[in-house]
Protein backbone atom coordinates (compact mmCIF):
# COMPACT_ATOMS: atom_id res chain seq x y z
CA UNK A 1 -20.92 -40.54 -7.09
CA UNK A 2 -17.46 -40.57 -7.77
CA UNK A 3 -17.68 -39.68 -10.90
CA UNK A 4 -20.13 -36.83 -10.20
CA UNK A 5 -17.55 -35.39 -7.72
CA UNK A 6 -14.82 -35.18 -10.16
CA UNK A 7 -17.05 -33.87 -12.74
CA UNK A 8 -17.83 -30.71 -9.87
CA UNK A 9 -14.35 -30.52 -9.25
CA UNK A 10 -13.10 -29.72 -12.85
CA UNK A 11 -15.72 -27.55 -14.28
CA UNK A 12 -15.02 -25.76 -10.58
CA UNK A 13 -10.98 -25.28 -11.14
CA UNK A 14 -11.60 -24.48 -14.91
CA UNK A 15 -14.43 -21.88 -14.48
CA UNK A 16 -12.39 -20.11 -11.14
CA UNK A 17 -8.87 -20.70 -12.88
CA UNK A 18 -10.77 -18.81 -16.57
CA UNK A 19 -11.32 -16.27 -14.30
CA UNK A 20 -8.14 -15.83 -12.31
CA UNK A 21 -6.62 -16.11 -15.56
CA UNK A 22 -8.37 -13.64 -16.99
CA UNK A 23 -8.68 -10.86 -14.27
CA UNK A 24 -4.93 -11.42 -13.39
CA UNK A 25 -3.53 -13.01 -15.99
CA UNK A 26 -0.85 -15.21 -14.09
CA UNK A 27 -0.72 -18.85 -14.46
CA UNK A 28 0.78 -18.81 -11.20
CA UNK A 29 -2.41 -17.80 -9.56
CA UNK A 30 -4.60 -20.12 -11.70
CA UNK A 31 -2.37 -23.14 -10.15
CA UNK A 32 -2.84 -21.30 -6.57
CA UNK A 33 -6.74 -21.35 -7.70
CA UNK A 34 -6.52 -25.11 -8.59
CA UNK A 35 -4.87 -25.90 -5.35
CA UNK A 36 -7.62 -23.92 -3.50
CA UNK A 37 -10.07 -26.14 -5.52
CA UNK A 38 -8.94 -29.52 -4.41
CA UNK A 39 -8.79 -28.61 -0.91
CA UNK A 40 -12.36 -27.02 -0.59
CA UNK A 41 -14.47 -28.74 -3.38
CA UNK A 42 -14.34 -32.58 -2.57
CA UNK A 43 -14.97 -31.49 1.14
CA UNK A 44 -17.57 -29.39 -0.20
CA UNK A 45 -19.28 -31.72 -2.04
CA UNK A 46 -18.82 -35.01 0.01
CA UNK A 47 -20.04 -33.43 3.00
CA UNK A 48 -23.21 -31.76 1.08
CA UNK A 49 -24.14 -35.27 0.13
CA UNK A 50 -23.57 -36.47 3.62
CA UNK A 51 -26.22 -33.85 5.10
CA UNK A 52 -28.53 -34.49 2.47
CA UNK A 53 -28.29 -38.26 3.12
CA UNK A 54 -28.13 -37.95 6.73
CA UNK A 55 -30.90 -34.95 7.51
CA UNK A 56 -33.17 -34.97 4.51
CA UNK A 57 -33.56 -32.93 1.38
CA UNK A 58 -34.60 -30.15 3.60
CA UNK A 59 -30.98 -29.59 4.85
CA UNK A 60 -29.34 -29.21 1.16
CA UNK A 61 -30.17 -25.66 1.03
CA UNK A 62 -29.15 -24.86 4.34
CA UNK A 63 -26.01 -26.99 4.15
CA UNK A 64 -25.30 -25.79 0.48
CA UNK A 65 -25.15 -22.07 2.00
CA UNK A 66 -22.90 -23.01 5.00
CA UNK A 67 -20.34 -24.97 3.15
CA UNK A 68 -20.27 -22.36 0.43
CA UNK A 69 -19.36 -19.82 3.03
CA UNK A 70 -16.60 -22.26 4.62
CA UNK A 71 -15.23 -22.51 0.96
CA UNK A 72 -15.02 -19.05 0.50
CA UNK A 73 -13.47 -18.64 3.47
CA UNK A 74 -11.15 -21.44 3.28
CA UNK A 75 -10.17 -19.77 -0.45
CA UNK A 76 -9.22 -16.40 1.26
CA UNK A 77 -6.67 -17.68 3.44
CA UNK A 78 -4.98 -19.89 0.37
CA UNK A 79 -5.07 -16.63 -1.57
CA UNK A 80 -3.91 -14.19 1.84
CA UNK A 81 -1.01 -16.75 1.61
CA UNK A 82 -0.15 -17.93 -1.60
CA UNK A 83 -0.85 -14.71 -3.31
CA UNK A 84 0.05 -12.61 -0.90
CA UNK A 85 -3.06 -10.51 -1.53
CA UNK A 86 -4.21 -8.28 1.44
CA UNK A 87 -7.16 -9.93 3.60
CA UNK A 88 -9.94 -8.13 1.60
CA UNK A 89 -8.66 -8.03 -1.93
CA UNK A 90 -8.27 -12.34 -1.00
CA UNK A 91 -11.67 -12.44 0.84
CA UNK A 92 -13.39 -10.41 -2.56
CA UNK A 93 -11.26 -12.70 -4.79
CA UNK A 94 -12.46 -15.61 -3.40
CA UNK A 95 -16.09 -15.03 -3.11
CA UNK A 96 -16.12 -13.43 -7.26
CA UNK A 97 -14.50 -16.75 -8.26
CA UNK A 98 -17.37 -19.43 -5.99
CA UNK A 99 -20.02 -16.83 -7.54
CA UNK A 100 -18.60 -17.75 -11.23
CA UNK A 101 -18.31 -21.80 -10.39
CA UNK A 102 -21.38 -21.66 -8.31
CA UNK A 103 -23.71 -19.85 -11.38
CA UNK A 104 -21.71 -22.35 -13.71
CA UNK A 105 -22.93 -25.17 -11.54
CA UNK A 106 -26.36 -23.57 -11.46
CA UNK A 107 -27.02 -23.37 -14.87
CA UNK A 108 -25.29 -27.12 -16.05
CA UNK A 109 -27.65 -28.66 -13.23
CA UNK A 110 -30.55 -28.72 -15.41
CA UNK A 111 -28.51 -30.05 -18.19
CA UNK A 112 -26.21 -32.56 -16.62
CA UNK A 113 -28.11 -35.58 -14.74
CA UNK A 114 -26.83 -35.83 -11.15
CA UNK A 115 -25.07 -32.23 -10.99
């Protein structure tokens, strides 16, 4: 599982940092994207697996949908702070950059085991 997680994390801060990167081509807020990364996608993960574990298969969906929305939300108020984007410029950031790692994850689960 461990594995798995850091897997998820890295294709996560490469696929949202590619896009920062490319959309506002600062470095500075690709490491602000990485550091919004680690704080929302272990959490994001670990507690996906524990609802899934805990509730049945039946709850991934339902869980998968909540926690993305706490990520997203999480992400805008790291990017409201760090770079000092207004509340809805940070709020469409962040939900444009969990719609690029969340197709990327989308598309590699049918080609990476355990994804």
């Amino acid at each position: 599982m461990l594995l798995t997680l850091l897997v998820c994390l890295v294709l996560t801060a490469a696929a949202e940092g590619l896009a920062m990167l490319l959309i506002f081509r600062s470095l500075r807020f690709v490491y602000y994207s990485l550091l919004a990364n680690l704080l929302t996608n272990p959490a994001l993960n670990v507690l996906l697996s524990l609802a899934t574990t805990l509730l049945g298969a039946s709850a991934y969906l339902p869980s998968l949908i909540l926690l993305e929305l706490a990520a997203v939300a999480a992400e805008t108020f790291v990017y409201r702070a760090l770079c000092d984007f207004m509340p809805l410029k940070a709020l469409g950031v962040s939900a444009l950059l969990n719609a690029v790692s969340f197709g990327l994850g989308l598309a590699l689960s049918g080609v990476i085991p355990g994804l």
